[in-house]
N, C-alpha and C. Protein backbone atom coordinates (compact mmCIF):
# COMPACT_ATOMS: atom_id res chain seq x y z
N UNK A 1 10.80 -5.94 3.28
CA UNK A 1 9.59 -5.23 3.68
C UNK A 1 8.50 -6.26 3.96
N UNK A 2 7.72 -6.32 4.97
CA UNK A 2 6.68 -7.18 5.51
C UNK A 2 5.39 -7.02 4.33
N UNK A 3 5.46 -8.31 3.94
CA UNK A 3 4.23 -8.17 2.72
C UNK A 3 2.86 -7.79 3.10
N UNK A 4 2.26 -7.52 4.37
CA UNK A 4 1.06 -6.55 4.51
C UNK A 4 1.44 -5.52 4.19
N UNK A 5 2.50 -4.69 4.51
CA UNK A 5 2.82 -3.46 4.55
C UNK A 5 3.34 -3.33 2.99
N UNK A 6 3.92 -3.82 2.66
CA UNK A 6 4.04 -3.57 1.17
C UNK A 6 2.43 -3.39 0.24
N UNK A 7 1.39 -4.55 0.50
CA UNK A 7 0.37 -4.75 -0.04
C UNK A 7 -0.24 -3.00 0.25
N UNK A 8 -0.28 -2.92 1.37
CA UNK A 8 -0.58 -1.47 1.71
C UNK A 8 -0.18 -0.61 1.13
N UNK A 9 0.85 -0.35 1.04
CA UNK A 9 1.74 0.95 0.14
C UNK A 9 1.20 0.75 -0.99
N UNK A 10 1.30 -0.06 -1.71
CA UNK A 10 1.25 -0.17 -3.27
C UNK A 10 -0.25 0.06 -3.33
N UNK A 11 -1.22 -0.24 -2.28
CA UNK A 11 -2.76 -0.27 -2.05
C UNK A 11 -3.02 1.27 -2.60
N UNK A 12 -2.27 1.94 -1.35
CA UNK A 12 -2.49 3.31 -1.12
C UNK A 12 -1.94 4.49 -2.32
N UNK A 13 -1.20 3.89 -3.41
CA UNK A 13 -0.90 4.22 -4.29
C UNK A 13 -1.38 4.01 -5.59
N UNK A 14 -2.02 2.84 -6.03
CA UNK A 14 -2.35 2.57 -7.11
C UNK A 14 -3.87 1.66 -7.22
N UNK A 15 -3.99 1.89 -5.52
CA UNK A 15 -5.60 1.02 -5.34
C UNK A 15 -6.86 1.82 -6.33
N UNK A 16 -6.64 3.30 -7.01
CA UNK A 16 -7.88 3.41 -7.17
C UNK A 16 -7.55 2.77 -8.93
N UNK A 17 -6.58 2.82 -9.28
CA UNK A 17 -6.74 2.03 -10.94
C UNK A 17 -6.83 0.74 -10.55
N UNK A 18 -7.42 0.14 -9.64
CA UNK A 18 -8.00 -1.20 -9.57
C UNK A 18 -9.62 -1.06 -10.08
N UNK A 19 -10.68 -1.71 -10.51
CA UNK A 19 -11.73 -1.45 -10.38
C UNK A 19 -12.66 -2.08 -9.40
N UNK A 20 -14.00 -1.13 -9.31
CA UNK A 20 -14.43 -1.01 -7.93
C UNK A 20 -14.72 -2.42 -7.29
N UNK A 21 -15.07 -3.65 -8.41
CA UNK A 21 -14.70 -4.96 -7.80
C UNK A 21 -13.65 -5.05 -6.84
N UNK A 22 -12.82 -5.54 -7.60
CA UNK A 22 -11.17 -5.08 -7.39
C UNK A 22 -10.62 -5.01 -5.69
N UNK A 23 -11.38 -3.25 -5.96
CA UNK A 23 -10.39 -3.04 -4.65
C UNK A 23 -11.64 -3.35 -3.73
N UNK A 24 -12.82 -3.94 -3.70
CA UNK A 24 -14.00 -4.25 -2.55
C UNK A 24 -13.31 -5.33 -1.81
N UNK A 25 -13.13 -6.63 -2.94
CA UNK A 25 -12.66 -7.60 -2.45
C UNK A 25 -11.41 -7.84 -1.82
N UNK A 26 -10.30 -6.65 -2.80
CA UNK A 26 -8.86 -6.61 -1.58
C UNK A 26 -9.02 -5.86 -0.14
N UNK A 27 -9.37 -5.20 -0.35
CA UNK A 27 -10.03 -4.42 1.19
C UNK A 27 -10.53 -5.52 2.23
N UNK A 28 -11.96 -5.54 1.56
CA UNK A 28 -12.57 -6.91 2.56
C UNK A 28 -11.12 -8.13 3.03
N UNK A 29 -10.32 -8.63 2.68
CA UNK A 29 -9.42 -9.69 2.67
C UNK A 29 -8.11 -9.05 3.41
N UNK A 30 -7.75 -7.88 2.79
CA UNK A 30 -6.13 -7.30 3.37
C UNK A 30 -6.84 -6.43 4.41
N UNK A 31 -7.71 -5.66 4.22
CA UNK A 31 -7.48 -4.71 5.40
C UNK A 31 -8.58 -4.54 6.18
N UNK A 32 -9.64 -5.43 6.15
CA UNK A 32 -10.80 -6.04 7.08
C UNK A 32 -10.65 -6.83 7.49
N UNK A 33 -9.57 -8.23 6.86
CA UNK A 33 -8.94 -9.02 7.37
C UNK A 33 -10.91 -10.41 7.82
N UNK A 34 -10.59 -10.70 6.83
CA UNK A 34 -12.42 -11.14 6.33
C UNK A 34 -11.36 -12.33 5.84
N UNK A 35 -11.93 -13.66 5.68
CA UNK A 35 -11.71 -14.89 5.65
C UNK A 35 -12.33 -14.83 3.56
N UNK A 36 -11.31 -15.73 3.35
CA UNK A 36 -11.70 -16.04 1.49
C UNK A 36 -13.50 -16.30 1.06
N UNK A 37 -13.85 -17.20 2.60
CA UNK A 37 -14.95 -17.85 2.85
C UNK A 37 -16.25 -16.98 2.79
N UNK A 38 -15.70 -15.51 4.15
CA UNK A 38 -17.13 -15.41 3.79
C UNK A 38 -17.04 -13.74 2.91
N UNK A 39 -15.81 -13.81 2.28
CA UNK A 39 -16.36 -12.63 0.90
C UNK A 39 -16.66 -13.29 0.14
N UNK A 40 -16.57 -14.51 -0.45
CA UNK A 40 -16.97 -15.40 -1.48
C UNK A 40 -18.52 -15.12 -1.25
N UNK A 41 -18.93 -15.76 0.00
CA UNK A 41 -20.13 -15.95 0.27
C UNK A 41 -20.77 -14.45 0.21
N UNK A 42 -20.47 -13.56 0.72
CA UNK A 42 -20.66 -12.03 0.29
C UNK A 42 -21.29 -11.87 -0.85
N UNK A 43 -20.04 -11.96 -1.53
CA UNK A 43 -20.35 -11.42 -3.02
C UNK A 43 -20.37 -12.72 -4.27
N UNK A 44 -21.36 -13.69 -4.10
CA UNK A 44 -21.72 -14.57 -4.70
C UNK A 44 -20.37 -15.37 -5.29
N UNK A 45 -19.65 -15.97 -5.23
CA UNK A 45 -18.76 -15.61 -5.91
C UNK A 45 -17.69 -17.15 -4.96
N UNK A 46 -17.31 -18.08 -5.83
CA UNK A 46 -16.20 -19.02 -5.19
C UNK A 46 -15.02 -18.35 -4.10
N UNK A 47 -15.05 -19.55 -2.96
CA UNK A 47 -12.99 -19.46 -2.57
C UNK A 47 -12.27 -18.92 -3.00
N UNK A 48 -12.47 -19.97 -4.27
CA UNK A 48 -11.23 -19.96 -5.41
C UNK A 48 -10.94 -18.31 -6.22
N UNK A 49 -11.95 -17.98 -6.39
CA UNK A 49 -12.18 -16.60 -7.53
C UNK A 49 -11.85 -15.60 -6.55
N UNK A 50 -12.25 -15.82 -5.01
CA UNK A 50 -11.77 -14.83 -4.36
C UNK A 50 -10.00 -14.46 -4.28
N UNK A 51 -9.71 -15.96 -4.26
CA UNK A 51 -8.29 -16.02 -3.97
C UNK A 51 -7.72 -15.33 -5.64
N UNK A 52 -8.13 -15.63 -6.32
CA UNK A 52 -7.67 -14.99 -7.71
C UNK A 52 -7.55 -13.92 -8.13
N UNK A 53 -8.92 -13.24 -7.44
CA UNK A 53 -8.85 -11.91 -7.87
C UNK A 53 -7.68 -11.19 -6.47
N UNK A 54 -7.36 -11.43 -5.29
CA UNK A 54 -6.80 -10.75 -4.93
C UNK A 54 -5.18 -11.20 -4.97
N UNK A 55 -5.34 -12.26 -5.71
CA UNK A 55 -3.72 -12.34 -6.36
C UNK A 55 -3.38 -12.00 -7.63
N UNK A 56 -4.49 -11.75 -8.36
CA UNK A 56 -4.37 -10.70 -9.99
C UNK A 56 -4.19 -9.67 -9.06
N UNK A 57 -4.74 -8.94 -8.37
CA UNK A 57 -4.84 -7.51 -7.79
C UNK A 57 -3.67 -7.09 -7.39
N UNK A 58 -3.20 -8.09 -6.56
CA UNK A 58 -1.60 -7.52 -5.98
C UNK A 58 -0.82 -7.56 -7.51
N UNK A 59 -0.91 -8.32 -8.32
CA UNK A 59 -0.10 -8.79 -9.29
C UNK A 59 0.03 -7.22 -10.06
N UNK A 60 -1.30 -7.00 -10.37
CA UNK A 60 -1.41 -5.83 -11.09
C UNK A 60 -0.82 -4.05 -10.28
N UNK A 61 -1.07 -4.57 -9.10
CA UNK A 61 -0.22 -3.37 -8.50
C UNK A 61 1.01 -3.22 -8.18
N UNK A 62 1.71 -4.48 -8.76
CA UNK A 62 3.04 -4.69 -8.36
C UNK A 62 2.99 -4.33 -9.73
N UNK A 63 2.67 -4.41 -10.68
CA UNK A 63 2.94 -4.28 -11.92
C UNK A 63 3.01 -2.49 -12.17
N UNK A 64 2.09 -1.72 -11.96
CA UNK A 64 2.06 -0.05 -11.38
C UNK A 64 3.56 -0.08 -10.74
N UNK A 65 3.76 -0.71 -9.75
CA UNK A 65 5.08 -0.08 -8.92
C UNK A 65 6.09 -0.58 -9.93
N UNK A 66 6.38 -1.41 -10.63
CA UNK A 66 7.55 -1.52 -11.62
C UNK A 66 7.34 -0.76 -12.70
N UNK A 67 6.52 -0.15 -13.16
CA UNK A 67 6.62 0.72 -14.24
C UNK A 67 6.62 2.18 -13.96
N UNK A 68 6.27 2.73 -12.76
CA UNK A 68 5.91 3.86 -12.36
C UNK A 68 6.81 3.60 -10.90
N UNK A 69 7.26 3.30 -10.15
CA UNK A 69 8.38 3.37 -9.12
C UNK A 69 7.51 4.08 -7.75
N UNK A 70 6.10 4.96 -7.97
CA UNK A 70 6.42 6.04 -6.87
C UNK A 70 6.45 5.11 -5.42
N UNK A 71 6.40 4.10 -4.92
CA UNK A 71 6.11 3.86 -3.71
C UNK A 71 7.68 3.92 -3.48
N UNK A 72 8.81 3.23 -4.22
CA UNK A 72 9.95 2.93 -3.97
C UNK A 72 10.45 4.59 -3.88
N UNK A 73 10.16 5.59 -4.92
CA UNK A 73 10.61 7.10 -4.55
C UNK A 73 9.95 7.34 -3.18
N UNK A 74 8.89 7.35 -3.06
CA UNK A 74 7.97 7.84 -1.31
C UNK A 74 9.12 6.92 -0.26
N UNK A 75 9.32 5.82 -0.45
CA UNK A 75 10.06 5.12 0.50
C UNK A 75 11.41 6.10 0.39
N UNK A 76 12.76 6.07 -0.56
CA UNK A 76 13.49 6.72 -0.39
C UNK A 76 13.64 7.91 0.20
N UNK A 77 12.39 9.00 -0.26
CA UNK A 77 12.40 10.62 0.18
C UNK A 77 12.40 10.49 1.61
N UNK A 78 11.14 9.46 2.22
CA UNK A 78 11.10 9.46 3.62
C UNK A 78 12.56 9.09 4.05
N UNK A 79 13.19 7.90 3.97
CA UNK A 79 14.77 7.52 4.71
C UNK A 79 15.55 8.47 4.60
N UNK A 80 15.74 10.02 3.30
CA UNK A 80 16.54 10.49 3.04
C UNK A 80 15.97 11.63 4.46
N UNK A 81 14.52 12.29 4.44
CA UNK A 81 13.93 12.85 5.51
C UNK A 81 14.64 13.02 6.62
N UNK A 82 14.23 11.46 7.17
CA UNK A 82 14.72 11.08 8.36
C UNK A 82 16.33 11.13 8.87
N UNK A 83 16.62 10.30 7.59
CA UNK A 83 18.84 10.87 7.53
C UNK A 83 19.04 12.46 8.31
N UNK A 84 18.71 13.48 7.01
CA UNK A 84 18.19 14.76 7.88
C UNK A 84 18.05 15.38 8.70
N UNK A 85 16.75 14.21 9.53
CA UNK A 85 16.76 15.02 10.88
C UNK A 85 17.43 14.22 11.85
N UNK A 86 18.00 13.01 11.70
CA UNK A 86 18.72 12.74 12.71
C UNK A 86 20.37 13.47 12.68
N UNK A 87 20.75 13.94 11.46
CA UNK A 87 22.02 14.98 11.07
C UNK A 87 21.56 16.00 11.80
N UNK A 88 20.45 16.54 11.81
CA UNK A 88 20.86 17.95 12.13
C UNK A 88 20.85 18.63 13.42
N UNK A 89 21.51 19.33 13.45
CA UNK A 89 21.98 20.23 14.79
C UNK A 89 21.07 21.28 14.88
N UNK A 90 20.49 21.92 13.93
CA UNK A 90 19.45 23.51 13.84
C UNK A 90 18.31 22.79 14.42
N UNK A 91 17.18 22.96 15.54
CA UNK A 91 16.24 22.53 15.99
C UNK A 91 15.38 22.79 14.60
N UNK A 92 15.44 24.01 14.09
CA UNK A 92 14.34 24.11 13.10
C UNK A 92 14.14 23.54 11.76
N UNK A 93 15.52 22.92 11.84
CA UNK A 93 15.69 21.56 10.46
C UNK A 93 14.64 20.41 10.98
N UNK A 94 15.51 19.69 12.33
CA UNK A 94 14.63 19.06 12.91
C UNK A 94 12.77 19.08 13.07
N UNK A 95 12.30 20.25 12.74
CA UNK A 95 11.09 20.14 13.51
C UNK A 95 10.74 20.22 11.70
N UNK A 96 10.89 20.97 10.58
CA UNK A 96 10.83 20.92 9.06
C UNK A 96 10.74 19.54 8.52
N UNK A 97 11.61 18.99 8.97
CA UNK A 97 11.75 17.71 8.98
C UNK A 97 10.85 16.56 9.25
N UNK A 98 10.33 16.65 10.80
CA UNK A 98 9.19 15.94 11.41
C UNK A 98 7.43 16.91 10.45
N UNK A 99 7.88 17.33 10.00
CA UNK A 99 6.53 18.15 9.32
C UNK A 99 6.52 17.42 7.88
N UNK A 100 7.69 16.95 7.16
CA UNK A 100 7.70 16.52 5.99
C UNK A 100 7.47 15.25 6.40
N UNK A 101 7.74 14.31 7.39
CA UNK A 101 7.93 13.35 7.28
C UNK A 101 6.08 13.10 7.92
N UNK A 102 5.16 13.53 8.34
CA UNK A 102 4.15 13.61 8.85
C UNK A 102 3.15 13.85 7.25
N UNK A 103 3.65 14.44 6.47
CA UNK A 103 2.89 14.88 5.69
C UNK A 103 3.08 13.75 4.49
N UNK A 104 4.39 13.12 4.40
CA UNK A 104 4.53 11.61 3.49
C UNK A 104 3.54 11.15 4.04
């Protein structure tokens, strides 16, 4: 799995038990895509500490997904979804299908 996209999933799952530090600075960095430099400079705050806190951050949300699994269940349900609708022959499996998989 491409480690933005992982960072994401696990984001979108367990970003709000980060605290509101936390997830300012992973946001600003992963998904504003903002340089170490100038959130440091942002939010008073070193390079270095930037780079720390958003490698505690992933650390800690990787830590959520090994004790609690749901991104790896959300990943499975969707592939099993999709299995599904590429099996099925009933249009209205198919379209049940594209409705579940829209709503993951």
């Amino acid at each position: 799995m491409d480690k933005l996209y992982e960072q994401t999933l696990l984001y979108d799952f367990y970003g709000e038990l980060l605290t509101e530090h936390q997830k300012k600075i992973f946001q600003e960095v992963i998904f504003d895509d903002c340089s170490l430099g100038e959130v440091a400079k942002e939010h008073g705050i070193s390079r270095q500490g930037v780079h720390d806190m958003i490698k505690r951050s992933s650390l800690i949300l990787e830590e959520y997904e090994e004790k609690l699994g749901l991104v790896r269940k959300f990943l499975d349900i969707k592939e099993k979804v999709n299995r599904i609708k590429e099996l099925a022959d009933d249009e209205q499996v198919r379209r049940l299908s594209e409705e579940i998989l829209e709503e993951l």
